[in-house]
C-alpha atoms as a PDB file:
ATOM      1  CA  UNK A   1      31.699  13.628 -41.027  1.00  0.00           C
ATOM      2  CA  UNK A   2      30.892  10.074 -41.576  1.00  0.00           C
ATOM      3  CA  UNK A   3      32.005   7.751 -38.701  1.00  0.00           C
ATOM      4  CA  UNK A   4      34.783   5.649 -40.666  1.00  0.00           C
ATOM      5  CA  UNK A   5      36.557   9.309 -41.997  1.00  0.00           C
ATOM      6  CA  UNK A   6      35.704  10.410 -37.934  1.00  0.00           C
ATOM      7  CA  UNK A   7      38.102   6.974 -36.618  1.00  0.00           C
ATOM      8  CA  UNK A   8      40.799   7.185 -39.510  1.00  0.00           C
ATOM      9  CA  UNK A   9      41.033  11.074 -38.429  1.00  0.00           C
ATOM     10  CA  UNK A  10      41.473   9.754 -34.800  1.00  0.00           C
ATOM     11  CA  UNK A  11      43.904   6.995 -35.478  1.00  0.00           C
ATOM     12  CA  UNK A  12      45.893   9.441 -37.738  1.00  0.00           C
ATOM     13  CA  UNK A  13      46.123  11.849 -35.025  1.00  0.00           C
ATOM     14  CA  UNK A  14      46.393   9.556 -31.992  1.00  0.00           C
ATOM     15  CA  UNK A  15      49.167   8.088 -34.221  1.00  0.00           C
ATOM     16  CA  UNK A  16      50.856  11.644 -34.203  1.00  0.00           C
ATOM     17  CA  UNK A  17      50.148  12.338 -30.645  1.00  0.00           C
ATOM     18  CA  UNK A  18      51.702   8.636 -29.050  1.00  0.00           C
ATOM     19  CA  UNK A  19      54.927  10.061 -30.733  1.00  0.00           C
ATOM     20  CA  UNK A  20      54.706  12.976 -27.633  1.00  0.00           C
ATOM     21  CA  UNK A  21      54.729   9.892 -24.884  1.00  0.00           C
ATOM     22  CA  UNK A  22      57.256   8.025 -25.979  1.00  0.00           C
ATOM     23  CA  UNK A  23      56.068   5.654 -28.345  1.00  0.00           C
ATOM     24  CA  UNK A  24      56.256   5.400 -32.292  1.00  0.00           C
ATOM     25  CA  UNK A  25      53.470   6.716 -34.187  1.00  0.00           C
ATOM     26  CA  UNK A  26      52.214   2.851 -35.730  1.00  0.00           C
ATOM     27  CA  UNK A  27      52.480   1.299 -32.163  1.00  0.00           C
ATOM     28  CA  UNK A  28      50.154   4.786 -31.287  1.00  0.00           C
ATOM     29  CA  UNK A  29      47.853   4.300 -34.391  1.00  0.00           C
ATOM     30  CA  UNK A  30      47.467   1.191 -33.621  1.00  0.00           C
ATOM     31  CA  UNK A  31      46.247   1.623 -30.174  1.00  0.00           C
ATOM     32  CA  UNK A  32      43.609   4.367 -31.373  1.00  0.00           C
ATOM     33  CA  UNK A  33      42.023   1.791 -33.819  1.00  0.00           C
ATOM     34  CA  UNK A  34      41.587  -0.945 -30.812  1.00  0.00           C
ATOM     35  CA  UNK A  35      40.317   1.778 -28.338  1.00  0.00           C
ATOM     36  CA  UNK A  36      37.637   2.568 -31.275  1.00  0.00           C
ATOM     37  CA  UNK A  37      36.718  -0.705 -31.909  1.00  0.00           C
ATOM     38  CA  UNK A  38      33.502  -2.112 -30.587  1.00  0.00           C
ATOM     39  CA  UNK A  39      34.901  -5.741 -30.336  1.00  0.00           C
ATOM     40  CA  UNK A  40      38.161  -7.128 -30.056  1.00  0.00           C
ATOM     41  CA  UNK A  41      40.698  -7.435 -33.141  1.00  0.00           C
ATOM     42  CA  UNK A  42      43.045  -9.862 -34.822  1.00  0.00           C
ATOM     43  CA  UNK A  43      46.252  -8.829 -35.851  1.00  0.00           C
ATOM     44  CA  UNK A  44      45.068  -9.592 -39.891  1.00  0.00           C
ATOM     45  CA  UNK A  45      42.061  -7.172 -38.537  1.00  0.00           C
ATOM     46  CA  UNK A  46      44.605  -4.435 -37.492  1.00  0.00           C
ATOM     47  CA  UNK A  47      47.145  -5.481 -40.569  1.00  0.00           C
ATOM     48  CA  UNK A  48      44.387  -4.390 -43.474  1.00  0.00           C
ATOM     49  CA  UNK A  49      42.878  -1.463 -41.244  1.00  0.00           C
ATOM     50  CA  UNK A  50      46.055   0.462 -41.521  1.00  0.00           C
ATOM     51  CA  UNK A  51      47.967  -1.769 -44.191  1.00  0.00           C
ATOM     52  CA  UNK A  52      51.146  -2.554 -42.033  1.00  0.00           C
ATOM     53  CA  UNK A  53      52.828  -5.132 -42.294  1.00  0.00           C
ATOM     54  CA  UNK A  54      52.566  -8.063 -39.871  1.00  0.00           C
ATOM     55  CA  UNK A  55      55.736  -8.105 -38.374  1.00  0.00           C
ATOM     56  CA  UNK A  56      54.662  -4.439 -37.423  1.00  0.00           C
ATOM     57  CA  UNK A  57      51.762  -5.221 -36.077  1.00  0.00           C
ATOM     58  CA  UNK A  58      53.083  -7.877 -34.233  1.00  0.00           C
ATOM     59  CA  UNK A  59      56.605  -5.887 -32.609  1.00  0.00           C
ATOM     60  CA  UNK A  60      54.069  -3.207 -31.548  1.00  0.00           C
ATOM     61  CA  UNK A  61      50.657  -5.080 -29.981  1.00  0.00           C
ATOM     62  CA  UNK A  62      53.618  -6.935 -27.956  1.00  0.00           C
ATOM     63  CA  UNK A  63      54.956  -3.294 -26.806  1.00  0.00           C
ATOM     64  CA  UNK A  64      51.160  -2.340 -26.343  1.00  0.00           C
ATOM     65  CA  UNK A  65      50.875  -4.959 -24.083  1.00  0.00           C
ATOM     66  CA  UNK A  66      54.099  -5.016 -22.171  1.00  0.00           C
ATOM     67  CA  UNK A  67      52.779  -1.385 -21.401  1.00  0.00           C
ATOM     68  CA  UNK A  68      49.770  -2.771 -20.382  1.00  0.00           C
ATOM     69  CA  UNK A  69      47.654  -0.766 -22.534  1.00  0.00           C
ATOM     70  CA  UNK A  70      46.239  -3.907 -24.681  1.00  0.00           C
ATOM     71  CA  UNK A  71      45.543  -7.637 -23.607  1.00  0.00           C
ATOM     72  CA  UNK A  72      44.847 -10.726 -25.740  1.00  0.00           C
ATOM     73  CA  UNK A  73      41.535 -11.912 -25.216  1.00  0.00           C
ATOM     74  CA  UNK A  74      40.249 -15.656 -25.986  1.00  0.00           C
ATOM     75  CA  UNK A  75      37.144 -15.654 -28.106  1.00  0.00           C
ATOM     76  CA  UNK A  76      35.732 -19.644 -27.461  1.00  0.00           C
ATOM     77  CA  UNK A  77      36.042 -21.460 -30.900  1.00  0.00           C
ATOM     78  CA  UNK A  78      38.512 -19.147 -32.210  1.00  0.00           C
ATOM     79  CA  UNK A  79      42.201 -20.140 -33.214  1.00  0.00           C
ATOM     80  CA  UNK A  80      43.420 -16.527 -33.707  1.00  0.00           C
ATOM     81  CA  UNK A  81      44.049 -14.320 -31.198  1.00  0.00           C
ATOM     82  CA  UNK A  82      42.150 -11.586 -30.490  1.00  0.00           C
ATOM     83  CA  UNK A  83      43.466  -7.706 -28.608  1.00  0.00           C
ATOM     84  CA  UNK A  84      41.294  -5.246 -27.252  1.00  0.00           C
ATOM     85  CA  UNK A  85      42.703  -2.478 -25.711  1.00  0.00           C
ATOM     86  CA  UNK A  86      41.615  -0.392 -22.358  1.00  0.00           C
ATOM     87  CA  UNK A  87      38.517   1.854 -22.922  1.00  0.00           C
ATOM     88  CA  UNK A  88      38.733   3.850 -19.323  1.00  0.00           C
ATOM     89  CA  UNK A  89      40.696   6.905 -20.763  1.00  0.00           C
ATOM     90  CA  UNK A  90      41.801   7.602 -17.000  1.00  0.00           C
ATOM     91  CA  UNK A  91      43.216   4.685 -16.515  1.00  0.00           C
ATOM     92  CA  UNK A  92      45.361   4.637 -19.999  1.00  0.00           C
ATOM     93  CA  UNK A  93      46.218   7.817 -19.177  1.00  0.00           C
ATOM     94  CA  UNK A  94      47.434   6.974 -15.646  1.00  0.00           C
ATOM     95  CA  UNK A  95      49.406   3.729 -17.171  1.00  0.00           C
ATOM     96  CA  UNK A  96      51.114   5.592 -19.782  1.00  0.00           C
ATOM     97  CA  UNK A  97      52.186   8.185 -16.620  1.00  0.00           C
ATOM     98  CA  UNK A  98      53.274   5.451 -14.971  1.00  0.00           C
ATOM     99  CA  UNK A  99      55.545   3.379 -17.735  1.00  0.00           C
ATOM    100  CA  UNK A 100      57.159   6.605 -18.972  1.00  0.00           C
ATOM    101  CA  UNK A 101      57.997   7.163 -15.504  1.00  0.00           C
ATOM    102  CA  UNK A 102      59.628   3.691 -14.783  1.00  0.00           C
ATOM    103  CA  UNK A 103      61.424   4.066 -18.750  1.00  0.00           C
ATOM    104  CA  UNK A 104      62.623   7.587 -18.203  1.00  0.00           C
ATOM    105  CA  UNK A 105      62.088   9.556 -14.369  1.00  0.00           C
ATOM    106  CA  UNK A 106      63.174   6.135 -12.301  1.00  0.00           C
ATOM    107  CA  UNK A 107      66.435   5.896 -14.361  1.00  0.00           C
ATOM    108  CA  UNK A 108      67.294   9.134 -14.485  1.00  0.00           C
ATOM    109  CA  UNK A 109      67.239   9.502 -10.726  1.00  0.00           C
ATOM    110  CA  UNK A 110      69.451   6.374 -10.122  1.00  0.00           C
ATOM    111  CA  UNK A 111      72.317   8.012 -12.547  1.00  0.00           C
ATOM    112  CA  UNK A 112      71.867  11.412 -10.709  1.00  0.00           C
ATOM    113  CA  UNK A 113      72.763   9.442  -7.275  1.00  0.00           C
ATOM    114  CA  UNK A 114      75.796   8.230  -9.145  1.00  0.00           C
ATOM    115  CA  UNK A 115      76.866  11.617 -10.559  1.00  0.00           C
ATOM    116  CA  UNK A 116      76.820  13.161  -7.139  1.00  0.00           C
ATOM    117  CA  UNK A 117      79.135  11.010  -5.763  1.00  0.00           C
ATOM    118  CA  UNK A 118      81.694  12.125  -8.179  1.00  0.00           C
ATOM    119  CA  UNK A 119      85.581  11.496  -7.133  1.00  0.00           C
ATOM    120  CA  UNK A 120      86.978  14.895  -6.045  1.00  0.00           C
ATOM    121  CA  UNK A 121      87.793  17.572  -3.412  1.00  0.00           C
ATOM    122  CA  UNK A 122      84.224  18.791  -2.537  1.00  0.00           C
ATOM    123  CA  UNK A 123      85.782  21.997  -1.669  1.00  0.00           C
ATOM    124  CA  UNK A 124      87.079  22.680  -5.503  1.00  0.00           C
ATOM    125  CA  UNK A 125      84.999  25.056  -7.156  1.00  0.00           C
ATOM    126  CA  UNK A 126      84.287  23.097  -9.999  1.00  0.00           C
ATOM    127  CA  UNK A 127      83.147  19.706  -8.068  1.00  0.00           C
ATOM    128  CA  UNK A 128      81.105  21.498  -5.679  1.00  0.00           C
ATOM    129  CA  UNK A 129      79.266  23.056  -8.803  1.00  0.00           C
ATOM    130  CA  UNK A 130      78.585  20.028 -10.526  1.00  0.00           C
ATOM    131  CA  UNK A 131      77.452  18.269  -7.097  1.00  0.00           C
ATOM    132  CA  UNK A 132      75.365  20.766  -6.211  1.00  0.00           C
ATOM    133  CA  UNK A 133      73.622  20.986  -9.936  1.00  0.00           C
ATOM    134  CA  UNK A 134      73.065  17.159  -9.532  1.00  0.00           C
ATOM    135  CA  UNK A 135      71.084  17.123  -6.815  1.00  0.00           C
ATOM    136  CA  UNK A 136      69.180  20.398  -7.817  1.00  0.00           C
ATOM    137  CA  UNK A 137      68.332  18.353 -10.440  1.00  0.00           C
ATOM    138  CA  UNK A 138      68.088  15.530  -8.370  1.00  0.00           C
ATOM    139  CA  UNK A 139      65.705  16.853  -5.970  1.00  0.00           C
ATOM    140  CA  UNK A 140      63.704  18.272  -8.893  1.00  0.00           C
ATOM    141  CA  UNK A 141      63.370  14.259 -10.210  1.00  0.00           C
ATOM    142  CA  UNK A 142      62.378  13.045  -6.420  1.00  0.00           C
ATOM    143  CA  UNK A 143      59.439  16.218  -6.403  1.00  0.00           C
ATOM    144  CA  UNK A 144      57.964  15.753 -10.178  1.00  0.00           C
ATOM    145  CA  UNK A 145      58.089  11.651  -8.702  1.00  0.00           C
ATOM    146  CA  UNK A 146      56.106  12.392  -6.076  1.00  0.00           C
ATOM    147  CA  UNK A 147      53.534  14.108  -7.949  1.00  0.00           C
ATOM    148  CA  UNK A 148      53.208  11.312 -10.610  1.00  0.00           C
ATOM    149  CA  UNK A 149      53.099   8.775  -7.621  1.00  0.00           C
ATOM    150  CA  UNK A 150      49.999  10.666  -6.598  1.00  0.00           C
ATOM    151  CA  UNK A 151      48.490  11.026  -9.572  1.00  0.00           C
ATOM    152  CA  UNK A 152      48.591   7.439 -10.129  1.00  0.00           C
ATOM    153  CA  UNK A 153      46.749   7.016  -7.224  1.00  0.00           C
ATOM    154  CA  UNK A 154      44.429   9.642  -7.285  1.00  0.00           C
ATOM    155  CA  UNK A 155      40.555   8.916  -8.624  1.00  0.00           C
ATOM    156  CA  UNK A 156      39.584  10.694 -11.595  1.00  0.00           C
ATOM    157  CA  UNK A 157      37.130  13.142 -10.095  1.00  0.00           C
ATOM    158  CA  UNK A 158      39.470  14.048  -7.301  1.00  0.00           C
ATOM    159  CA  UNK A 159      41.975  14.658  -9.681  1.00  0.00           C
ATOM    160  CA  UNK A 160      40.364  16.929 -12.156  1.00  0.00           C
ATOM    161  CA  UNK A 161      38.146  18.811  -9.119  1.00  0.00           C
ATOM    162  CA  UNK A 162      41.875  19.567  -7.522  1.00  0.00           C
ATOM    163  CA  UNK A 163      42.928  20.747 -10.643  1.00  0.00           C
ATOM    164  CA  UNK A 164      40.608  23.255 -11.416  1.00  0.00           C
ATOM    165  CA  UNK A 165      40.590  24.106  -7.664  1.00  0.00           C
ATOM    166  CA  UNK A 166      44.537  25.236  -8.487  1.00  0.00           C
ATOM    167  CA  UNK A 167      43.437  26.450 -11.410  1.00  0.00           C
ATOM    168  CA  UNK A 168      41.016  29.114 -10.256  1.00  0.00           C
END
């Protein structure tokens, strides 16, 4: 496989895989194409690599960035500006860990303190239920938190030799 079919087959399926995180697949394609990419890209560059329009390109290097994923880059005597994205795969993965977290985990937790402190006799069946499933859940939320907390923080190599250590 030549190397230009070898990126447009990784684009394609980063593209499908971003969908699995949480982001669209264009916003995902167009991450692959700047992790690829041996120097940094305009958005005209990104525009005729995957023909999208620019408006596209634009709503989703800004998302890119706001997950701090991408960052502009100033190339001296250049007007345009210029993205290159993050090329430690660690760290991406870690960030995306971390913003799905803050999007999803964080807010779920704050509406599952809310829900158990739902009006009612605590000793009706049907309240007690629900309070109790909310913080099962609850608790559940805190735990998986914890663990993404630590993976955050955790070094590559200590991360993958624990894992295989539980693994064994």
């Amino acid at each position: 496989m030549k190397l230009t079919e070898a990126k447009n087959q990784f684009v394609s399926s980063w593209g499908a895989l971003g969908t699995h995180w949480g982001i669209n697949r264009t916003m995902a394609q167009i991450h692959a194409l700047l992790l690829v990419s041996t120097n940094p890209l305009t958005q005209d560059d990104v525009m005729e690599q995957l023909s999208i329009s620019r408006g596209n390109v634009n709503m989703n290097i800004r998302e890119l960035i706001s997950w701090h994923l991408v960052e502009r880059v100033i190339i001296a005597g250049e007007r345009k500006e210029y993205f290159i994205a993050e090329k430690d795969i660690w760290k991406v993965a870690t960030q995306i860990m971390k913003e799905r977290k803050k999007r999803e985990l964080d807010p779920m937790l704050k509406l599952l303190t809310q829900l158990e402190n739902v009006e009612g006799d605590k000793k009706d069946k049907e309240v007690k239920q629900f309070v109790e499933m909310m913080g099962s859940i609850k608790t559940l939320g805190k735990n998986v938190n914890k663990v993404l907390e630590g993976v955050a923080k955790a070094e590559e190599k200590w991360f993958v030799g624990t894992l295989l250590k539980v693994l064994k």
